[in-house]
Protein backbone atom coordinates (compact mmCIF):
# COMPACT_ATOMS: atom_id res chain seq x y z
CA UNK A 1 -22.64 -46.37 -66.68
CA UNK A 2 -26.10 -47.25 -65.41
CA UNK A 3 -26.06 -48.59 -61.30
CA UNK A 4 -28.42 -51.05 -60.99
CA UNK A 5 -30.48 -50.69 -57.64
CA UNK A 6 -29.87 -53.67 -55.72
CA UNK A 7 -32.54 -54.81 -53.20
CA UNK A 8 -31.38 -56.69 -50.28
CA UNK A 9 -33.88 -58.81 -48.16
CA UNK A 10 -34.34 -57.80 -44.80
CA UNK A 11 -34.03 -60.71 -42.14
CA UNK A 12 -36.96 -59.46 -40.25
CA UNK A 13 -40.75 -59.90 -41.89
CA UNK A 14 -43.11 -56.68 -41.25
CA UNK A 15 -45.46 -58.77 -38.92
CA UNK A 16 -42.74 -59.75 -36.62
CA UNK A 17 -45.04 -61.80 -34.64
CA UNK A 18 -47.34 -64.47 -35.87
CA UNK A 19 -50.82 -64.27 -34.96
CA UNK A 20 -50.50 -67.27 -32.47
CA UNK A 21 -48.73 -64.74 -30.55
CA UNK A 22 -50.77 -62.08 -30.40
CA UNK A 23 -53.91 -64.12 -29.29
CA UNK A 24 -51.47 -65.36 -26.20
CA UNK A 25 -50.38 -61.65 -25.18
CA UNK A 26 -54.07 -60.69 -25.25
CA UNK A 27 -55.01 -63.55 -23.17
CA UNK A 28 -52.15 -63.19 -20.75
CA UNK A 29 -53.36 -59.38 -20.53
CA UNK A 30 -57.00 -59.65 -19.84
CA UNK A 31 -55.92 -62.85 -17.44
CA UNK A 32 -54.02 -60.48 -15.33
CA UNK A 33 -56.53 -57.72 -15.83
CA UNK A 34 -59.44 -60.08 -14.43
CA UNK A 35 -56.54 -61.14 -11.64
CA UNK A 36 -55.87 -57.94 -10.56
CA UNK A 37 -59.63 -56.82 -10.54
CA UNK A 38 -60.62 -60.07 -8.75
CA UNK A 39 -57.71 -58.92 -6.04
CA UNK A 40 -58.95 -55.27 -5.36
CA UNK A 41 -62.63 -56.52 -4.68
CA UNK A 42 -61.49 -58.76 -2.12
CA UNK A 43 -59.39 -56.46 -0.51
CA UNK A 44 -62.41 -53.74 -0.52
CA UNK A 45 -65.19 -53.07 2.06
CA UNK A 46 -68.42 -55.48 1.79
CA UNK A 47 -71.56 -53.29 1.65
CA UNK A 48 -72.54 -54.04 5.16
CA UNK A 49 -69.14 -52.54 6.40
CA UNK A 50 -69.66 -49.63 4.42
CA UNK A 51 -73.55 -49.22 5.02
CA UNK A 52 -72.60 -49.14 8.79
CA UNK A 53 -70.02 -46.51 8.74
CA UNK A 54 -71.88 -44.17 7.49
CA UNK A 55 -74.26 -42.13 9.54
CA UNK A 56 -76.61 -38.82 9.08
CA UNK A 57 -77.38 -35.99 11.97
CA UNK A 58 -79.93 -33.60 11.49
CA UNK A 59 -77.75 -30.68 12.99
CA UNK A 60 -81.03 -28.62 12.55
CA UNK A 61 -82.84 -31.02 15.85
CA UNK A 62 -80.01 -30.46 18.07
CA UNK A 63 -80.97 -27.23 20.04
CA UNK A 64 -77.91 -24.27 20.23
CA UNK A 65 -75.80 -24.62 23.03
CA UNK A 66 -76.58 -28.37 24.01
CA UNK A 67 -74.88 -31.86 23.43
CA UNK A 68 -75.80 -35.06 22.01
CA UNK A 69 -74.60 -38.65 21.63
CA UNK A 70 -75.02 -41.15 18.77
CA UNK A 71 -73.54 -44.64 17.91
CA UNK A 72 -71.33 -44.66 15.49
CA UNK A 73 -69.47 -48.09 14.89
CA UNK A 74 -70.55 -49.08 17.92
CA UNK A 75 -68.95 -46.32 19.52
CA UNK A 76 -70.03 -42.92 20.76
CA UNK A 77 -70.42 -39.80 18.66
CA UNK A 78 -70.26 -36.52 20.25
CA UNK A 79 -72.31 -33.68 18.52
CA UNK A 80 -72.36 -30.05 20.01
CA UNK A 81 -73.95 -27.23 18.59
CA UNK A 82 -71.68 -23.90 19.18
């Protein structure tokens, strides 16, 4: 006797999502990408915030065994040189 192979039909197609689909997850991604991105910018320092906090001594000017003062923020900087 000879058993015939019998194919049965899956229920489920290979592409199991139509394209219509796909273009609306890749939207919704890069939406919340750009969201997310747009949030963390906000939140960050602006460039004059970050321009002031930083500050530069010449440690070679300050003569050994004497103090000096600089702003820093608005608010004094103590620099001794041991």
């Amino acid at each position: 006797m000879k058993k015939n192979k019998v194919s049965i039909p899956s229920s489920k197609p290979k592409d199991q999502f139509p394209s219509e689909l796909n273009q609306v997850s890749v939207l919704s991604l890069t939406n919340r990408f750009l969201t997310v991105n747009t949030l963390l910018s906000t939140l960050s320092a602006s460039k004059d915030v970050l321009a002031m906090a930083k500050i530069e001594i010449a440690l070679a000017d300050i003569p050994e065994g004497k103090n000096m003062v600089f702003k820093w923020r608005g608010k004094p900087l103590f620099v001794r040189h041991r």
